[in-house]
C-alpha atoms as a PDB file:
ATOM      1  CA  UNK A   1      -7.225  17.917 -23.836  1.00  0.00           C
ATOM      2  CA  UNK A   2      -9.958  17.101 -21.573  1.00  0.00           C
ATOM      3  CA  UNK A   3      -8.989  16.426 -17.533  1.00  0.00           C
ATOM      4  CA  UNK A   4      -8.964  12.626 -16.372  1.00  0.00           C
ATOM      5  CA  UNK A   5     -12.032  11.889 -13.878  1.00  0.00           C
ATOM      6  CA  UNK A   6     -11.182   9.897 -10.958  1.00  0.00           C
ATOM      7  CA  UNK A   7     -13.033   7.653  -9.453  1.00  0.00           C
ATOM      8  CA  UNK A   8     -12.612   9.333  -5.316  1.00  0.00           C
ATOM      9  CA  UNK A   9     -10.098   7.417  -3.507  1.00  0.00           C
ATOM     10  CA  UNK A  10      -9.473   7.955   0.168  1.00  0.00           C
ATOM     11  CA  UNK A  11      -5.311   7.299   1.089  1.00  0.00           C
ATOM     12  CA  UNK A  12      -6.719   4.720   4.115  1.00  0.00           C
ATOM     13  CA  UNK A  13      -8.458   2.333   1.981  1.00  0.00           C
ATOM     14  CA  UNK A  14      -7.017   3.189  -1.828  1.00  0.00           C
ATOM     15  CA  UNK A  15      -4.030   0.684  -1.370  1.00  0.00           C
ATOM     16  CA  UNK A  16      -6.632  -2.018   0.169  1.00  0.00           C
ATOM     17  CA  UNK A  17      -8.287  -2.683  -3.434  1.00  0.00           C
ATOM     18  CA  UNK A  18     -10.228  -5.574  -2.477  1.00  0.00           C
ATOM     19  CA  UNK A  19     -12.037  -3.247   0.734  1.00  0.00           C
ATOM     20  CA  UNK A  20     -12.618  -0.080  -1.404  1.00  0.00           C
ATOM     21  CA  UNK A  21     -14.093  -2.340  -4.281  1.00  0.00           C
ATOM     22  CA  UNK A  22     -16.326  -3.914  -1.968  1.00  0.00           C
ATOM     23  CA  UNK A  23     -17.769  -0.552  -0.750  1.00  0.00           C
ATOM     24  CA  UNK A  24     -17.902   0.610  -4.012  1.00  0.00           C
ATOM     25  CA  UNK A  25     -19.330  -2.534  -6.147  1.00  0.00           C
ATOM     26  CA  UNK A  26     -21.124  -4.104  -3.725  1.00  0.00           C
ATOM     27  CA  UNK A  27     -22.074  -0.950  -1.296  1.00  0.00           C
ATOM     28  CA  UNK A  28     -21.220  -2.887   1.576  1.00  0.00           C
ATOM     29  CA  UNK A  29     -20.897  -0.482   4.515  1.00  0.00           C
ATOM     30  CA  UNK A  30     -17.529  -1.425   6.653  1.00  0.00           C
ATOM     31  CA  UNK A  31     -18.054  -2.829   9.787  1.00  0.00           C
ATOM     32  CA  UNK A  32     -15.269  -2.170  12.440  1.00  0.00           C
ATOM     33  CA  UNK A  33     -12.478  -4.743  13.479  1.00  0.00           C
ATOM     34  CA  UNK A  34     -11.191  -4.999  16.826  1.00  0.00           C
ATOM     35  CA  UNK A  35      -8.144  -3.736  15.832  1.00  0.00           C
ATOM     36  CA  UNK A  36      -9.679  -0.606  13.557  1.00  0.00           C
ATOM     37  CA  UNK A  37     -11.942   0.521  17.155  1.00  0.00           C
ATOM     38  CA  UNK A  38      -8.233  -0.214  19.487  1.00  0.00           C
ATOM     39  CA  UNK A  39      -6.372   2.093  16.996  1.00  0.00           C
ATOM     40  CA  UNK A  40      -9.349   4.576  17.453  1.00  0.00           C
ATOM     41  CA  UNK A  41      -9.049   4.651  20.997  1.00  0.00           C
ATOM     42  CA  UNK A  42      -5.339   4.282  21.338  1.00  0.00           C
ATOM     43  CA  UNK A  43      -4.659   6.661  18.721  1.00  0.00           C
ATOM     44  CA  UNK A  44      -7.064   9.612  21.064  1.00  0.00           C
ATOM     45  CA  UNK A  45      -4.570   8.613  24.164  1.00  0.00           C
ATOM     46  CA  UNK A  46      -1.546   8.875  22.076  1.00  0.00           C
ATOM     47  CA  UNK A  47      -2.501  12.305  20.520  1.00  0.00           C
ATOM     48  CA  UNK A  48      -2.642  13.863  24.103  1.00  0.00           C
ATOM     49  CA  UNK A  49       0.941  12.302  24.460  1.00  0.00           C
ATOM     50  CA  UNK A  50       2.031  13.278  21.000  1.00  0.00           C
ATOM     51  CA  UNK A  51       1.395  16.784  22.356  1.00  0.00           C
ATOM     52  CA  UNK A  52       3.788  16.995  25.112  1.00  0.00           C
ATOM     53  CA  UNK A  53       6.065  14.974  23.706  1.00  0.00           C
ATOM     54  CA  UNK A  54       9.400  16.356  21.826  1.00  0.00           C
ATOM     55  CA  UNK A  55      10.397  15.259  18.297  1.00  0.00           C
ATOM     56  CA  UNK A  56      13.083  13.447  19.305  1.00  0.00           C
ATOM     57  CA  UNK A  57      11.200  10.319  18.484  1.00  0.00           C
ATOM     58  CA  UNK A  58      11.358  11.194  15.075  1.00  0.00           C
ATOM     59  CA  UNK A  59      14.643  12.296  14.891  1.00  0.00           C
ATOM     60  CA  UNK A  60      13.862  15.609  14.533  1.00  0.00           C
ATOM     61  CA  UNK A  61      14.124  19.197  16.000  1.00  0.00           C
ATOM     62  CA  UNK A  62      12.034  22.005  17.105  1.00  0.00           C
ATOM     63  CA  UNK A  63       8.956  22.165  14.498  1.00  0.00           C
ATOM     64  CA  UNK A  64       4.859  22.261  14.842  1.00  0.00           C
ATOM     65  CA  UNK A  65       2.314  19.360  14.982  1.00  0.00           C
ATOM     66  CA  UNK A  66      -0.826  19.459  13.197  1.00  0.00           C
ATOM     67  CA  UNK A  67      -3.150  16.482  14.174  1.00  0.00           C
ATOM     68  CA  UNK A  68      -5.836  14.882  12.082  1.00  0.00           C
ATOM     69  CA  UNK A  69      -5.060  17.126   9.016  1.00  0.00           C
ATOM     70  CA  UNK A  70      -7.636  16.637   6.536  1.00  0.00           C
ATOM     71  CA  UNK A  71      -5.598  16.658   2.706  1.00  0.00           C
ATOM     72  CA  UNK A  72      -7.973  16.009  -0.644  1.00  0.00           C
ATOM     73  CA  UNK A  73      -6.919  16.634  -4.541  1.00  0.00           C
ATOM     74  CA  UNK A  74      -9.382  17.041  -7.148  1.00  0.00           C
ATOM     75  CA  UNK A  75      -6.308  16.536  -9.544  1.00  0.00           C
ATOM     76  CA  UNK A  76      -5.032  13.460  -7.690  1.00  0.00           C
ATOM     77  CA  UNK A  77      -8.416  12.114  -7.299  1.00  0.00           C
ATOM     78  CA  UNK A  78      -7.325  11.394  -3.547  1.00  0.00           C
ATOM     79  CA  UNK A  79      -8.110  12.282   0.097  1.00  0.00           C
ATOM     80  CA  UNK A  80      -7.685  11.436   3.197  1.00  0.00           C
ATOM     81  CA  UNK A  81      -7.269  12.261   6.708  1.00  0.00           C
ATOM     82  CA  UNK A  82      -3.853  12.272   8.210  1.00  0.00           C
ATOM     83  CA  UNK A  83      -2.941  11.506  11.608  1.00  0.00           C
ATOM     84  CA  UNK A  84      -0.089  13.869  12.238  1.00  0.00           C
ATOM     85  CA  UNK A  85       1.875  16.427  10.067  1.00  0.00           C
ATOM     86  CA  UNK A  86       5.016  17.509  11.160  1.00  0.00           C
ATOM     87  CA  UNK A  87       6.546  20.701   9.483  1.00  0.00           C
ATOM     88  CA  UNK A  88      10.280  21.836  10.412  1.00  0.00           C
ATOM     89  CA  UNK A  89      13.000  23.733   8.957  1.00  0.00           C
ATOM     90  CA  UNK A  90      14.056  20.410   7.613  1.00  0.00           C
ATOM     91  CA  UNK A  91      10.686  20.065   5.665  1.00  0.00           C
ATOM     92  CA  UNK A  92       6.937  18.220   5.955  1.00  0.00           C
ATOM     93  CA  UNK A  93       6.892  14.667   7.031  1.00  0.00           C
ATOM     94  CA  UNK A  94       3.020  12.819   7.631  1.00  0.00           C
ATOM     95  CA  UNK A  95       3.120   9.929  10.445  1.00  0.00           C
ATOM     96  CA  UNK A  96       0.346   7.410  10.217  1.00  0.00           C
ATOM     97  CA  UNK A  97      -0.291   5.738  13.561  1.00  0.00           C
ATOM     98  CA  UNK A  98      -0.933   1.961  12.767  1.00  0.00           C
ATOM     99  CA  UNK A  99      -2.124  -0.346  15.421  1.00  0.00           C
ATOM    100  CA  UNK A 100       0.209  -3.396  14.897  1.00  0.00           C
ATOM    101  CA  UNK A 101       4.097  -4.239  16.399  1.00  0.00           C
ATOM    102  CA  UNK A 102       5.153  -5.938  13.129  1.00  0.00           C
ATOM    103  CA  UNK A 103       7.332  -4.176  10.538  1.00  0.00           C
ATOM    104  CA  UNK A 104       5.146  -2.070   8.353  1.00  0.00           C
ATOM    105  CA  UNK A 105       3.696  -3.631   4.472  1.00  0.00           C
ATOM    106  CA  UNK A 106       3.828  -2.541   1.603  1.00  0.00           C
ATOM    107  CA  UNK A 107      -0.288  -1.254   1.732  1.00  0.00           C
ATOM    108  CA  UNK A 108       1.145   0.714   4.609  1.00  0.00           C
ATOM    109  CA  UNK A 109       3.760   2.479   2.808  1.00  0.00           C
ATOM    110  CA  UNK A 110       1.466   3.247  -0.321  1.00  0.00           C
ATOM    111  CA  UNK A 111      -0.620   4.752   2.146  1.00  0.00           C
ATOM    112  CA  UNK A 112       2.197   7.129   3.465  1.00  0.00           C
ATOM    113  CA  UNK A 113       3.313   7.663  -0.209  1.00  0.00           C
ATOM    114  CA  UNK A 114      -0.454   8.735  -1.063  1.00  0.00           C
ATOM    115  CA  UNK A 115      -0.472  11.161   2.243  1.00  0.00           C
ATOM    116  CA  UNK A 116       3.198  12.564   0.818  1.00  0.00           C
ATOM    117  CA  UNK A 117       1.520  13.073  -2.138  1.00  0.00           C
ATOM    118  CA  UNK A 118      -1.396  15.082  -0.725  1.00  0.00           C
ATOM    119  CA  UNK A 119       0.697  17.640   1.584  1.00  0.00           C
ATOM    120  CA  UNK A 120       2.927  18.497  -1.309  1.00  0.00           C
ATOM    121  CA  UNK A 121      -0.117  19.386  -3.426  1.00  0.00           C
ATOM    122  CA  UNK A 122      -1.514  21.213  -0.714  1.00  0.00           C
ATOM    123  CA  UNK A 123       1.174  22.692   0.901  1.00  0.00           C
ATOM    124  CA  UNK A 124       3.369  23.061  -2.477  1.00  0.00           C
ATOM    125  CA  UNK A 125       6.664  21.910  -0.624  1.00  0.00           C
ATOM    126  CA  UNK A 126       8.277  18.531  -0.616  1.00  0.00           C
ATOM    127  CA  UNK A 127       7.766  15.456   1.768  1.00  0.00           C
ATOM    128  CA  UNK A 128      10.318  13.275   1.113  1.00  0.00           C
ATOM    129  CA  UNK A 129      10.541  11.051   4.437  1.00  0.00           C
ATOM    130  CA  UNK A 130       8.026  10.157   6.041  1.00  0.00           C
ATOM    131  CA  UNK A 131       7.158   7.935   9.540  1.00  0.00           C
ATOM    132  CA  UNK A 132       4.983   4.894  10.593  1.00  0.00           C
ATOM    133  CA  UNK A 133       3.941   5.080  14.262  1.00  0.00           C
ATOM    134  CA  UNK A 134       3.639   1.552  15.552  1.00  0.00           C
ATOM    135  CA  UNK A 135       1.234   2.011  18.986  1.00  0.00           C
ATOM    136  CA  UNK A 136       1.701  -1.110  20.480  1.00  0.00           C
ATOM    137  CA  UNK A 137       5.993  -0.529  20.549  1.00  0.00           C
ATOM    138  CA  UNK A 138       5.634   2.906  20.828  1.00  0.00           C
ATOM    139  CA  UNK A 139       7.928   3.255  17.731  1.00  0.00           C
ATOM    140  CA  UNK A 140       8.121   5.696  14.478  1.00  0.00           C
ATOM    141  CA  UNK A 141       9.401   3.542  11.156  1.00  0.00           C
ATOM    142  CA  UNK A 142      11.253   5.883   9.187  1.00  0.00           C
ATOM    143  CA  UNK A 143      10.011   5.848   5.144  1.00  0.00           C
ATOM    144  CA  UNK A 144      11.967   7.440   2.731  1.00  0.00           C
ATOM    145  CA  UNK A 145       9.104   8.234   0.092  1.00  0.00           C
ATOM    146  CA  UNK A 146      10.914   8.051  -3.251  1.00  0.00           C
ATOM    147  CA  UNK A 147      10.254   9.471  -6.059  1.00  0.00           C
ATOM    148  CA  UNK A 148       9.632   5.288  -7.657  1.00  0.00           C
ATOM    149  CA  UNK A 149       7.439   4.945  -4.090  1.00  0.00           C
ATOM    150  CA  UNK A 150       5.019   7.389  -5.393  1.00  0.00           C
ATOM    151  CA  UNK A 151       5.162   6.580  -8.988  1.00  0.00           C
ATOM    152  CA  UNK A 152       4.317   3.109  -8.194  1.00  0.00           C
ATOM    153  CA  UNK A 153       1.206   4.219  -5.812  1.00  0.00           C
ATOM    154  CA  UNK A 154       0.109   6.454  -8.708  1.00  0.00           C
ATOM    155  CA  UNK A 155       0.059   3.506 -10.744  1.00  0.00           C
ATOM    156  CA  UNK A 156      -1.883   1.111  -8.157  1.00  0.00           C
ATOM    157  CA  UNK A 157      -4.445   3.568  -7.442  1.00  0.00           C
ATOM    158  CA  UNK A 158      -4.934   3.797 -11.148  1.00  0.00           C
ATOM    159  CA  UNK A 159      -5.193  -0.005 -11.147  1.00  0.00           C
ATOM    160  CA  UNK A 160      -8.013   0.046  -8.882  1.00  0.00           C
ATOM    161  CA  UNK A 161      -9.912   2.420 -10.357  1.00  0.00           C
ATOM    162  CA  UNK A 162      -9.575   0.853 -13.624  1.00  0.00           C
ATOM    163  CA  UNK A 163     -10.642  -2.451 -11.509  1.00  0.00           C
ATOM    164  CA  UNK A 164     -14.074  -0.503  -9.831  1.00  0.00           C
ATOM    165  CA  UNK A 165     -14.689   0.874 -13.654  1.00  0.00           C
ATOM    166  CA  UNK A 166     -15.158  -2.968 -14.714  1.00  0.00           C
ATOM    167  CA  UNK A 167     -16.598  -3.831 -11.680  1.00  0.00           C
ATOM    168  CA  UNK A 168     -13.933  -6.285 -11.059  1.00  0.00           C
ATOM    169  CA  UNK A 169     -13.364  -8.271  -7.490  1.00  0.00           C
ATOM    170  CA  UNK A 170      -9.283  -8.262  -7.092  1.00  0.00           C
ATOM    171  CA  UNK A 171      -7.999 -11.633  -6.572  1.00  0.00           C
ATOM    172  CA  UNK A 172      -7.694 -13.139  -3.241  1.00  0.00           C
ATOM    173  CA  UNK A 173      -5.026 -12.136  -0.658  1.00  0.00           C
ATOM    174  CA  UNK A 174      -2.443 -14.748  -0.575  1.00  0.00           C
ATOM    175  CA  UNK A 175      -1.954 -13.755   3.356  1.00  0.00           C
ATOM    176  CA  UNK A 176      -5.051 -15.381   4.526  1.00  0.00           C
ATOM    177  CA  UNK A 177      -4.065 -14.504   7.918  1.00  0.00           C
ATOM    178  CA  UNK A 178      -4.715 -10.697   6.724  1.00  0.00           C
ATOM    179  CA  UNK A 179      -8.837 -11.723   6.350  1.00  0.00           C
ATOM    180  CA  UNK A 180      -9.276 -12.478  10.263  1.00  0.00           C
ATOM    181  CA  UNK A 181      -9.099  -8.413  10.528  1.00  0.00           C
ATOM    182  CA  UNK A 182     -10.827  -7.542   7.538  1.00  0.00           C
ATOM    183  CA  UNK A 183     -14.360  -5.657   8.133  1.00  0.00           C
ATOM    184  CA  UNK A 184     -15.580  -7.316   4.653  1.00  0.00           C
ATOM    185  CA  UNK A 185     -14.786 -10.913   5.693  1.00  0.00           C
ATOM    186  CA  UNK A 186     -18.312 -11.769   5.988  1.00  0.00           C
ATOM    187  CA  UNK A 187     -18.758 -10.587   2.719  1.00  0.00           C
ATOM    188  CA  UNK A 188     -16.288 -11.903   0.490  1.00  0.00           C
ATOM    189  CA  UNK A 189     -16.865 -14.976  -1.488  1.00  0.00           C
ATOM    190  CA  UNK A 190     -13.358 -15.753  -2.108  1.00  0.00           C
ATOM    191  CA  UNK A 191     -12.635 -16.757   1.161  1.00  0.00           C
ATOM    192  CA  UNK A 192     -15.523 -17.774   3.400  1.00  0.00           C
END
């Protein structure tokens, strides 16, 4: 039986179809949003925190940090760069720092699901739970990453690649609100 191509997702735009389909269609290069060059810069000031810091945040105990962990799977046709890895004697849990106080969507937690994915292929051991770091309340969201979490971001980023094979726009957002940070918002004929 012949391997299945995939098209090259990265986990911080593959749950965004509309974005990666415009870089990939249209070969639009991103611009960045306000809030994508904040996150940059608070995300360098938090990792020199991060370091210092205890676990206890996370509800966790002694265990190692590994910051900006690069993860990619030929068989997943997925990669990404993560912004922290945690490993204890509990297990492996990847925290993506989001710059936003509101309760995390559900883009963000396909995102996490798609990093879980990644450090078990790479690191062969489970990562079951799973945390979004929200900058602005200096607060870690804990995810449990189901086994149904991961199926179901399997399935979308199969959706979008079936969408960039056809060349196919995704319809609009019904969040509108969501556009006024989008780096494609110039670009998109659906809404402007």
């Amino acid at each position: 039986m012949a391997e299945r191509v995939f098209e090259r997702l990265t986990a911080s735009e593959g749950y965004q179809g509309k974005r990666y389909q415009l870089r990939s269609i249209i070969q639009m290069e991103k611009k960045a949003t306000y809030k994508m060059e904040r996150g940059k810069l608070e995300e360098a000031r938090l990792d020199q925190l991060e370091r210092r810091r205890k676990l206890r945040k996370y509800g966790l105990g002694e265990g190692k940090r590994f910051f900006h962990v690069w993860l990619s799977s030929e068989r997943l046709g997925l990669s990404g760069k993560l912004d922290l890895l945690i490993e204890t004697s509990q297990g492996l849990f990847p925290v993506d720092f989001k710059w936003t106080s509101a309760e995390p969507h559900r883009n963000h937690l396909f995102r996490l699901a798609g990093y879980a994915l990644l450090v078990e292929e790479n690191h062969g051991r489970p990562a079951s739970t799973g945390f979004i770091h929200l900058i602005p309340k200096e607060d870690a969201v804990v995810i449990e990453i189901t086994e149904a979490l991961k199926k179901e971001c399997l399935t979308k980023l199969d959706e979008i690649r079936r969408m960039i094979s056809n060349e196919q726009l995704p319809d609009p957002t019904p969040f509108r609100n969501r556009c006024v940070d989008c780096e494609y918002r110039n670009y998109c004929r659906d809404i402007f």
